[in-house]
PDB file of N, CA and C in Angstrom:
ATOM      1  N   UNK A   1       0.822  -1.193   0.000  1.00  0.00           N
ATOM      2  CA  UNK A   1       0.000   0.000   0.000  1.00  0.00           C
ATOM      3  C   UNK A   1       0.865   1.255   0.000  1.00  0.00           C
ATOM      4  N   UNK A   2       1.730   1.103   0.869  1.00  0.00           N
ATOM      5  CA  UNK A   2       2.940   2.318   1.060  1.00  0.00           C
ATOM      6  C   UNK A   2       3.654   2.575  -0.492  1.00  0.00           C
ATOM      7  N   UNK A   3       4.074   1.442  -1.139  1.00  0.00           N
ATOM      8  CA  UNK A   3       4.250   1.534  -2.019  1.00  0.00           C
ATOM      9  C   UNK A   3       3.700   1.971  -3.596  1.00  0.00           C
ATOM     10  N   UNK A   4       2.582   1.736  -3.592  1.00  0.00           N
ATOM     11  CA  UNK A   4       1.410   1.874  -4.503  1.00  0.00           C
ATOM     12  C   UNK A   4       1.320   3.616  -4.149  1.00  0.00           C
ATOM     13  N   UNK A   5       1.007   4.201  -2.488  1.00  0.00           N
ATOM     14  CA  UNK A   5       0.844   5.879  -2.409  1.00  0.00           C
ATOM     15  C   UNK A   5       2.225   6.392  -2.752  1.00  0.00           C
ATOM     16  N   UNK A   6       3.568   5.829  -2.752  1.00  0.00           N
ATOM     17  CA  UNK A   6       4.441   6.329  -3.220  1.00  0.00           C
ATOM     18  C   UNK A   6       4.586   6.436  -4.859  1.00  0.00           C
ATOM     19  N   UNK A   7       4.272   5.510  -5.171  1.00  0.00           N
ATOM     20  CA  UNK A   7       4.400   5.546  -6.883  1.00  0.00           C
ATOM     21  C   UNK A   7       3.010   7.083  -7.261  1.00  0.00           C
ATOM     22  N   UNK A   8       2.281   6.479  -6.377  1.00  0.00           N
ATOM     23  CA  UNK A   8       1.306   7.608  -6.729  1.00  0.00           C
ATOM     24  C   UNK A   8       1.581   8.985  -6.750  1.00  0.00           C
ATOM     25  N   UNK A   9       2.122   9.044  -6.212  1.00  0.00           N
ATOM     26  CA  UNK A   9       2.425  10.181  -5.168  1.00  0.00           C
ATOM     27  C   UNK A   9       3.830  11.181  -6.550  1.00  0.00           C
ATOM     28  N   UNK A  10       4.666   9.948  -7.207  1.00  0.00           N
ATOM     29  CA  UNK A  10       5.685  10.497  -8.061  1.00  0.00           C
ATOM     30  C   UNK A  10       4.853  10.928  -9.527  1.00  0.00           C
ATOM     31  N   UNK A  11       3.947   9.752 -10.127  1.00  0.00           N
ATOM     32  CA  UNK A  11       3.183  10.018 -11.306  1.00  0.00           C
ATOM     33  C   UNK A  11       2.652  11.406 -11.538  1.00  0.00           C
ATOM     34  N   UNK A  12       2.136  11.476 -10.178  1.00  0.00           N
ATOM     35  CA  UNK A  12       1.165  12.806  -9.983  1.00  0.00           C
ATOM     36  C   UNK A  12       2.231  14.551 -10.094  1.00  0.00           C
ATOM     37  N   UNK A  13       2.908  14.155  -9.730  1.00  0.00           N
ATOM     38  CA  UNK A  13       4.182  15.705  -9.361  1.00  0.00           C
ATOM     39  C   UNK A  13       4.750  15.199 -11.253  1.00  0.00           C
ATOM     40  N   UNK A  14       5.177  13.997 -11.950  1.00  0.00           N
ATOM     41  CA  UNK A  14       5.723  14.460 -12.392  1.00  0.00           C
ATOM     42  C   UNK A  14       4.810  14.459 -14.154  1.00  0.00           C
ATOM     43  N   UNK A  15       3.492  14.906 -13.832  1.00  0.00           N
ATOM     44  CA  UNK A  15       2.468  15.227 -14.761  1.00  0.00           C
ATOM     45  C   UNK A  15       2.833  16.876 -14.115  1.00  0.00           C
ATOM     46  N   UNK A  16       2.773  17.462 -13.391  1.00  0.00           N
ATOM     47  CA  UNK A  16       3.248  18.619 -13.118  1.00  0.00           C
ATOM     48  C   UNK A  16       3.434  19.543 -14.085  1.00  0.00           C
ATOM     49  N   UNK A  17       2.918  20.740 -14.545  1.00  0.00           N
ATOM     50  CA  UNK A  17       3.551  21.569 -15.891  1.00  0.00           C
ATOM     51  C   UNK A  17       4.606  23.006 -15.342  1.00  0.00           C
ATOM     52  N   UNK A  18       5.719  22.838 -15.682  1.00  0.00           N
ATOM     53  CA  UNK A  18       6.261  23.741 -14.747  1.00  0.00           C
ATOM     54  C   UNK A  18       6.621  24.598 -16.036  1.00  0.00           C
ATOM     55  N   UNK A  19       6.611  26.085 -15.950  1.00  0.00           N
ATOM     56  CA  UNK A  19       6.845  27.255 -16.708  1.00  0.00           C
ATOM     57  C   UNK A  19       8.286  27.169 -17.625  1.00  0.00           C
ATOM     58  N   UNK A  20       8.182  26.978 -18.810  1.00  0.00           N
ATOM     59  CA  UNK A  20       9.618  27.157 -18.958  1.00  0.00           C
ATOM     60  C   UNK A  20      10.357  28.284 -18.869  1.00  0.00           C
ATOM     61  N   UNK A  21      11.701  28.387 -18.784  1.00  0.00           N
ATOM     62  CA  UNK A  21      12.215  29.531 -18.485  1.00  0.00           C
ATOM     63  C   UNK A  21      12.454  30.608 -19.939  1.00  0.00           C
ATOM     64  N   UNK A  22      12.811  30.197 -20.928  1.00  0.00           N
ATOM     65  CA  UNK A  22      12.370  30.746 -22.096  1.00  0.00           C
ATOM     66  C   UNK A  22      11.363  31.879 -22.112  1.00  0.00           C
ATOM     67  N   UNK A  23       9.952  31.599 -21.461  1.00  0.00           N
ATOM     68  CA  UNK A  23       8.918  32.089 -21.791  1.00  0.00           C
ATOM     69  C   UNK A  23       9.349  33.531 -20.658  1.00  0.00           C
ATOM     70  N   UNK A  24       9.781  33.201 -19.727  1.00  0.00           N
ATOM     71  CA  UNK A  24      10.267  34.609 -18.866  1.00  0.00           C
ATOM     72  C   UNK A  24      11.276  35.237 -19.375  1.00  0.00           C
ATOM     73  N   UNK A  25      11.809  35.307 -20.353  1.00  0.00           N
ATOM     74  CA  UNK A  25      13.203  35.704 -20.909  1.00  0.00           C
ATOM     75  C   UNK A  25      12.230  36.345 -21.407  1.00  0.00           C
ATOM     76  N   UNK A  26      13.057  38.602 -21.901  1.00  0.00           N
ATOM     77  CA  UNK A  26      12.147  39.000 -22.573  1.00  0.00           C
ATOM     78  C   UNK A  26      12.904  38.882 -23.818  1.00  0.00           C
ATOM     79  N   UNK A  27      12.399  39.614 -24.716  1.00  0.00           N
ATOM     80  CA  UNK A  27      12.773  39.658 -26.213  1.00  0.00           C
ATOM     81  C   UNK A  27      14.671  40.313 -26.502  1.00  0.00           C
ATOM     82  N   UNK A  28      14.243  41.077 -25.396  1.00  0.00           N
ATOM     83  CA  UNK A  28      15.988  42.113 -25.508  1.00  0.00           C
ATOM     84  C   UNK A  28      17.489  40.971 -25.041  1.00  0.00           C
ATOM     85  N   UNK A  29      16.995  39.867 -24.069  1.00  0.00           N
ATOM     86  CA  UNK A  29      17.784  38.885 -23.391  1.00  0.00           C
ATOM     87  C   UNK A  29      18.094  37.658 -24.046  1.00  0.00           C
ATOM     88  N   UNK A  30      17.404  37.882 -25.046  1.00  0.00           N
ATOM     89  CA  UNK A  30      17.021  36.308 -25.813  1.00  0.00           C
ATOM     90  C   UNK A  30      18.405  35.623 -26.306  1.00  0.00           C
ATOM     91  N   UNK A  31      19.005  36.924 -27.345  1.00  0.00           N
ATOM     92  CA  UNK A  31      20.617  36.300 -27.883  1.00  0.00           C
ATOM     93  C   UNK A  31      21.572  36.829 -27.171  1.00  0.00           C
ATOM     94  N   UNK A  32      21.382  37.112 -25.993  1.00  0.00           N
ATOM     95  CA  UNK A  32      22.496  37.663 -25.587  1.00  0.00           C
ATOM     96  C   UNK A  32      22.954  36.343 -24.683  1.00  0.00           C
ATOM     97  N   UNK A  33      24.803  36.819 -24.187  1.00  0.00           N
ATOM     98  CA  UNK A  33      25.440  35.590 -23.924  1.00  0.00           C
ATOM     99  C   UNK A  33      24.981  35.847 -22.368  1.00  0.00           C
ATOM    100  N   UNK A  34      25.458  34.493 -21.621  1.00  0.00           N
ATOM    101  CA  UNK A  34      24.986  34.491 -20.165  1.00  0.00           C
ATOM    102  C   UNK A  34      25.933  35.073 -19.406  1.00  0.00           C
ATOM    103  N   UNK A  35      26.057  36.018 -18.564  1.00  0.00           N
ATOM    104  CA  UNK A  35      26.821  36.554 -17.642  1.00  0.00           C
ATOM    105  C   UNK A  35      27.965  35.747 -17.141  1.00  0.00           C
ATOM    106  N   UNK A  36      29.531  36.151 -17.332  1.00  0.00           N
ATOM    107  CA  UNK A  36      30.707  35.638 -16.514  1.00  0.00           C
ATOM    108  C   UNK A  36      30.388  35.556 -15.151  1.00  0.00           C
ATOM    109  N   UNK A  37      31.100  34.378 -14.602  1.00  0.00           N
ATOM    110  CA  UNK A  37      30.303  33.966 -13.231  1.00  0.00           C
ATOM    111  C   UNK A  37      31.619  34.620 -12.490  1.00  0.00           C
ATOM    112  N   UNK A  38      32.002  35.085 -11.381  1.00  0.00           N
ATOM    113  CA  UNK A  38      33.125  35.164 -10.915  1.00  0.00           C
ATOM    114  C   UNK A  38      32.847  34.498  -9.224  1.00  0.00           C
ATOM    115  N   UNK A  39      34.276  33.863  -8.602  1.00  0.00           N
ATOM    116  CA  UNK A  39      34.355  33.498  -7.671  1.00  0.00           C
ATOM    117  C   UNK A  39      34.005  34.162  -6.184  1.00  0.00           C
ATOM    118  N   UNK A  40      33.494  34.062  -5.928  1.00  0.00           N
ATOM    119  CA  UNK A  40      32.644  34.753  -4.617  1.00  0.00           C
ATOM    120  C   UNK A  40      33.455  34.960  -3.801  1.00  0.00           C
ATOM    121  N   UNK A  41      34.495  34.894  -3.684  1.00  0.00           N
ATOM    122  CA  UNK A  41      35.678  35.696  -2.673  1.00  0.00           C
ATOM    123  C   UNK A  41      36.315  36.634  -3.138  1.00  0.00           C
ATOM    124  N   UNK A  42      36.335  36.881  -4.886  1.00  0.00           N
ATOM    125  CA  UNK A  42      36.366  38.077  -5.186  1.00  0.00           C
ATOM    126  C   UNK A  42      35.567  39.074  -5.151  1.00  0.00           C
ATOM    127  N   UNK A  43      34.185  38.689  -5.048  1.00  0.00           N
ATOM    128  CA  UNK A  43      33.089  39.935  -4.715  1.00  0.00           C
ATOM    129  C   UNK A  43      33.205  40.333  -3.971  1.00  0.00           C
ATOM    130  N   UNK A  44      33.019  39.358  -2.527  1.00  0.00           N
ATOM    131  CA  UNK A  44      32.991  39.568  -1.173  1.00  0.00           C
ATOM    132  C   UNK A  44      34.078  40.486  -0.797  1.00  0.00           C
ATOM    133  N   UNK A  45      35.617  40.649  -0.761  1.00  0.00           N
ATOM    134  CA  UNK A  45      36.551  40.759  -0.508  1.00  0.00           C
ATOM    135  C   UNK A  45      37.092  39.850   0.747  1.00  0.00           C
ATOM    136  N   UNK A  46      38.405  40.894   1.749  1.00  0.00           N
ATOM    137  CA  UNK A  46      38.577  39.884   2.646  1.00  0.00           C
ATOM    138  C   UNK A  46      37.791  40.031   3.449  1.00  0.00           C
ATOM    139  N   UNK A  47      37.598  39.173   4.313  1.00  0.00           N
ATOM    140  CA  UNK A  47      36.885  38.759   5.782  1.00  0.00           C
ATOM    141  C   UNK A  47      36.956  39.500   6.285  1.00  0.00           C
ATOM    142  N   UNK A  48      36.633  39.980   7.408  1.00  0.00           N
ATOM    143  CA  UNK A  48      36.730  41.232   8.429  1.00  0.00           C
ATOM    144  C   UNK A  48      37.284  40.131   9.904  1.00  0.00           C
ATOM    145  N   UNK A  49      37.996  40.859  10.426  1.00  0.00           N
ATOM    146  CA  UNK A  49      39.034  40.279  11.818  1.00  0.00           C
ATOM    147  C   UNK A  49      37.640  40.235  12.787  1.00  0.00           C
ATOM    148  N   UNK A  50      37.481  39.611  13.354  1.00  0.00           N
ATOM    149  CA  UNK A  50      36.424  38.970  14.385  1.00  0.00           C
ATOM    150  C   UNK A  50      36.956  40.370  15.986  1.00  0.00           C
ATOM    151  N   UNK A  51      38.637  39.776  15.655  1.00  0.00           N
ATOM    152  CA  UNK A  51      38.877  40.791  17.049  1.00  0.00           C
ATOM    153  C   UNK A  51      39.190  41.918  16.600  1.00  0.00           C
ATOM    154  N   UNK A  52      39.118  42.392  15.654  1.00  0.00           N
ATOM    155  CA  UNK A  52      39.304  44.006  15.552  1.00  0.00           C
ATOM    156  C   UNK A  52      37.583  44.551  15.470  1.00  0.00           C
ATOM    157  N   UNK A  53      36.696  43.546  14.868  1.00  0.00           N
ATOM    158  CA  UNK A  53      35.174  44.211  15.032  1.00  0.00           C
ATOM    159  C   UNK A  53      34.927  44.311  16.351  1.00  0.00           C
ATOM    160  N   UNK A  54      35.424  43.267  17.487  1.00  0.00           N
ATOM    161  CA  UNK A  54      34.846  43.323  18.564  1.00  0.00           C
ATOM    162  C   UNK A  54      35.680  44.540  19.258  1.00  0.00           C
ATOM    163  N   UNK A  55      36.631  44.837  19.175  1.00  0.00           N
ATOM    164  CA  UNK A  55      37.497  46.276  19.787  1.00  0.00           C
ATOM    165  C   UNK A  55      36.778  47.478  19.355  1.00  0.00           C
ATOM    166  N   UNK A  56      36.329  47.219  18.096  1.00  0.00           N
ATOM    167  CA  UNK A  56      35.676  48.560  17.438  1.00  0.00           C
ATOM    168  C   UNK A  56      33.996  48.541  18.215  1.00  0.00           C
ATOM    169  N   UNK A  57      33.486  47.318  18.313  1.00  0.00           N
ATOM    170  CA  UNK A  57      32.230  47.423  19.157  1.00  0.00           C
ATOM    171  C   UNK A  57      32.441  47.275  20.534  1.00  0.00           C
ATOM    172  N   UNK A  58      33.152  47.308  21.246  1.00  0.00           N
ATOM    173  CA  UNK A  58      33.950  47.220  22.509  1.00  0.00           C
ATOM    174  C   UNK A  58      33.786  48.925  22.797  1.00  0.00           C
ATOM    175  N   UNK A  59      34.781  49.236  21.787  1.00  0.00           N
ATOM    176  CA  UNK A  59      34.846  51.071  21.758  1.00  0.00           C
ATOM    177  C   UNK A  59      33.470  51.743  21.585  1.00  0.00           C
ATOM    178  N   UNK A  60      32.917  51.036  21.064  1.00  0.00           N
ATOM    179  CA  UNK A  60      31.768  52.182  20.753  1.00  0.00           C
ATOM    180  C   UNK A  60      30.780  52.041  22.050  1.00  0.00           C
ATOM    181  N   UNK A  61      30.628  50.847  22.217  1.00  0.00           N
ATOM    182  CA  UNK A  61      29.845  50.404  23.605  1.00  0.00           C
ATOM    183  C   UNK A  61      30.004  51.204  24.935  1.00  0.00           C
ATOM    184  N   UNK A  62      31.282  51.369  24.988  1.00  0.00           N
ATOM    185  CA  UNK A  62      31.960  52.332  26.226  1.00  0.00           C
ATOM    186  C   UNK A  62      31.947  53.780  25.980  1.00  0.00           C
ATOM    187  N   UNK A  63      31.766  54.036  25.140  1.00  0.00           N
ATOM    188  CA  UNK A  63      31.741  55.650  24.224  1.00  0.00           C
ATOM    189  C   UNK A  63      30.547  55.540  24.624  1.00  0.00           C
ATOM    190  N   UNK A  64      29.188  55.109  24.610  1.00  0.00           N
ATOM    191  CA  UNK A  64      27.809  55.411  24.387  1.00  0.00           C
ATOM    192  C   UNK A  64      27.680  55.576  26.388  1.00  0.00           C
ATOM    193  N   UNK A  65      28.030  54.257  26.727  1.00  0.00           N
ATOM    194  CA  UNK A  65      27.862  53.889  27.866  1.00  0.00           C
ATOM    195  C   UNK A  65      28.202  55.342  29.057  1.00  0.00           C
ATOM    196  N   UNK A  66      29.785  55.866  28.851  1.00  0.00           N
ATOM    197  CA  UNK A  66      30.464  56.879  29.626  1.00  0.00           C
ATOM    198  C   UNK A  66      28.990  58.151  28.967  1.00  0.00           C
ATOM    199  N   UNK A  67      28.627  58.389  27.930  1.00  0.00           N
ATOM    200  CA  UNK A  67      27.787  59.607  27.611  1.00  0.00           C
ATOM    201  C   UNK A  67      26.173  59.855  28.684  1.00  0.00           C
ATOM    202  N   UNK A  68      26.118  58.277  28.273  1.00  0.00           N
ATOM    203  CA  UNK A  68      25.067  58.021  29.309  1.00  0.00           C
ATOM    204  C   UNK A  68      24.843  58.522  30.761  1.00  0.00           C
ATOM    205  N   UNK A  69      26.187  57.650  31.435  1.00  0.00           N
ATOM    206  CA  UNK A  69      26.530  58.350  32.964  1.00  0.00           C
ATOM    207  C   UNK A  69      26.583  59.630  32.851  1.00  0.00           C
ATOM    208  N   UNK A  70      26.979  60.396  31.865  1.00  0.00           N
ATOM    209  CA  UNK A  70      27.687  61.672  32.444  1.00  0.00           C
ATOM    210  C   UNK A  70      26.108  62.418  32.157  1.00  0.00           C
ATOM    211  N   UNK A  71      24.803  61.733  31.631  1.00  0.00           N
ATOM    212  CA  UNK A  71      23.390  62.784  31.412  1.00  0.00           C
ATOM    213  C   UNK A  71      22.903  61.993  32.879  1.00  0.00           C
ATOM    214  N   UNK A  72      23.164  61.072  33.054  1.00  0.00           N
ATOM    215  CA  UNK A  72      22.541  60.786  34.148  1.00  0.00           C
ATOM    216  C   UNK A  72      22.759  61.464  35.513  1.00  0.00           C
ATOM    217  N   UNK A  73      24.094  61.744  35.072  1.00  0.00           N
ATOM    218  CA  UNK A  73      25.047  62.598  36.588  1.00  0.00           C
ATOM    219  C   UNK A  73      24.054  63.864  36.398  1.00  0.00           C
ATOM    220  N   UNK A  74      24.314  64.695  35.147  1.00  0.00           N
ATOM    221  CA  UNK A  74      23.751  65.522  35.194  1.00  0.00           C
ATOM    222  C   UNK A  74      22.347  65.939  35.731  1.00  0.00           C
ATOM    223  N   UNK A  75      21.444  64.768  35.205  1.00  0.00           N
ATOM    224  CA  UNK A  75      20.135  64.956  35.552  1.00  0.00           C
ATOM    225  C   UNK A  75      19.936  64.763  37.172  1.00  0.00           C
ATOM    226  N   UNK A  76      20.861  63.776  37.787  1.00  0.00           N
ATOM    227  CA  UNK A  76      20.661  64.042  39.000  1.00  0.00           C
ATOM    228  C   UNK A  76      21.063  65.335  40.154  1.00  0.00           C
ATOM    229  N   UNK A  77      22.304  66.139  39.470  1.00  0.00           N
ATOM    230  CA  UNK A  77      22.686  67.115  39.704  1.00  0.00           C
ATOM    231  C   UNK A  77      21.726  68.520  39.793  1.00  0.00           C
ATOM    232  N   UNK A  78      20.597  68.139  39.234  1.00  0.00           N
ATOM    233  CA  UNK A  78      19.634  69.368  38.362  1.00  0.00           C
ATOM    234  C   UNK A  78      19.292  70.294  39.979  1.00  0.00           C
ATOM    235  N   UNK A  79      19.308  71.753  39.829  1.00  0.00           N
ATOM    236  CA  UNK A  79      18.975  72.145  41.043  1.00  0.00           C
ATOM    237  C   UNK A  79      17.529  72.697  40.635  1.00  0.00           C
ATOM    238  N   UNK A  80      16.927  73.006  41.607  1.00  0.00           N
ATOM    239  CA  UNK A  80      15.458  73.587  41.502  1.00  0.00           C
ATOM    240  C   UNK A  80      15.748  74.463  42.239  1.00  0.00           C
ATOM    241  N   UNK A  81      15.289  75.924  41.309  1.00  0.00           N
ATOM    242  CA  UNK A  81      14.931  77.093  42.012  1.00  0.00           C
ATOM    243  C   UNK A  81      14.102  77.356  43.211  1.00  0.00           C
ATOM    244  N   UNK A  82      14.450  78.024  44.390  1.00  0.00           N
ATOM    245  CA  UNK A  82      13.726  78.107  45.384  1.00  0.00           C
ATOM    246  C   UNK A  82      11.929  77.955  44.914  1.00  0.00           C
ATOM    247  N   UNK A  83      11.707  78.957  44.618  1.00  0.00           N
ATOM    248  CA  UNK A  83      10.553  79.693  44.256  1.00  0.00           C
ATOM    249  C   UNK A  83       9.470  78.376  43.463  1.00  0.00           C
ATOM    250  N   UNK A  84      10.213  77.158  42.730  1.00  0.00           N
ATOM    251  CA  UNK A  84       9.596  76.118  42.056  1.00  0.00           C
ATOM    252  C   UNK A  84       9.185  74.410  43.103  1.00  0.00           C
ATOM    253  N   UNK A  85       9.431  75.435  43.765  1.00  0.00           N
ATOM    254  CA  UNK A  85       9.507  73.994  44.831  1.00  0.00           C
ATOM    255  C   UNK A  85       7.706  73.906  45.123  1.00  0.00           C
ATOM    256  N   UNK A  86       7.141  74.094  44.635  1.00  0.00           N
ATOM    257  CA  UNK A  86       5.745  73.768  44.669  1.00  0.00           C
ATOM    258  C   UNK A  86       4.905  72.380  44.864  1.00  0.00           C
ATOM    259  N   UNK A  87       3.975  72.011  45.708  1.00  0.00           N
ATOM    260  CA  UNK A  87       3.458  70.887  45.364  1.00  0.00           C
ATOM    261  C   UNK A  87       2.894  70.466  44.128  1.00  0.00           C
ATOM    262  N   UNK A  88       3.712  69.192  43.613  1.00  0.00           N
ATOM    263  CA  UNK A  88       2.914  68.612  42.380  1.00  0.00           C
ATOM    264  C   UNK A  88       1.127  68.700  42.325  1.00  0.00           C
ATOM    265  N   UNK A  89       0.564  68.591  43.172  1.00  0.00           N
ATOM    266  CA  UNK A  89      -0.881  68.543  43.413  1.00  0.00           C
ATOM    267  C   UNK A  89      -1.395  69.462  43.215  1.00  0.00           C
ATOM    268  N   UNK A  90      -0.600  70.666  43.966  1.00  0.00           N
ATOM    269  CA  UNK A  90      -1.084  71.744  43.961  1.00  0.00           C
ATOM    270  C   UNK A  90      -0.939  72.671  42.644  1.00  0.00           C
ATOM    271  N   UNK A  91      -0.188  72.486  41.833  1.00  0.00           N
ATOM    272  CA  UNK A  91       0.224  72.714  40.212  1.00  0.00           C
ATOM    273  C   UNK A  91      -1.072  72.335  39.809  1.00  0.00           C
ATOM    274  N   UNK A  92      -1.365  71.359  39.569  1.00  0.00           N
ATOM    275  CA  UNK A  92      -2.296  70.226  38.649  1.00  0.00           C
ATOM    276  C   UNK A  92      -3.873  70.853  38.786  1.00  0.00           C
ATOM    277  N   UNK A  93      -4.100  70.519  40.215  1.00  0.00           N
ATOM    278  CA  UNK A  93      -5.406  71.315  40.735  1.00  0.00           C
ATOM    279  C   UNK A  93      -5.779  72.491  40.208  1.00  0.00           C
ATOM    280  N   UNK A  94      -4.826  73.777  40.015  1.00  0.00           N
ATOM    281  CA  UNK A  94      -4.711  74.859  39.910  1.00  0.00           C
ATOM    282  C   UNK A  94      -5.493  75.157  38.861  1.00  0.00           C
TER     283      UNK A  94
END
């Protein structure tokens, strides 16, 4: 039985009508030659160093990080004018 749904199973896919590729080619592509293939390590170029990306994201991480502290210092530093020292409630209500 397994065998019989397998045969079945191939007959059926390979009645299949699949597009030829011809018919997607337009008229301008038709005689022209097929593109030189070149080796994909010449496209790519070289590799990039694993430990020089991570020094460079190392650096930037600590660059962002130190900017951070120093708004945070700031914001905690913030003084309030005598005169603003008001109750939040009492603002709002108003």
């Amino acid at each position: 039985m397994l065998r019989l749904c397998l045969i079945s199973l191939f007959l059926i896919t390979a009645c299949t009508q699949v597009p030829e590729l011809d018919e997607r080619i337009g008229p301008e592509l038709q005689g022209k030659p097929f593109p030189k293939l070149v080796p994909l390590e010449q496209t790519l170029g070289p590799p990039a160093d694993p430990e020089d990306e991570a020094k460079k994201l190392a650096a930037n991480l600590d660059g962002r990080r130190a900017a951070l502290e120093a708004k945070a210092q700031r914001l905690r530093q913030a003084v309030h004018d005598e005169g603003e020292d008001t109750d939040v409630n009492e603002t709002i209500t108003e």
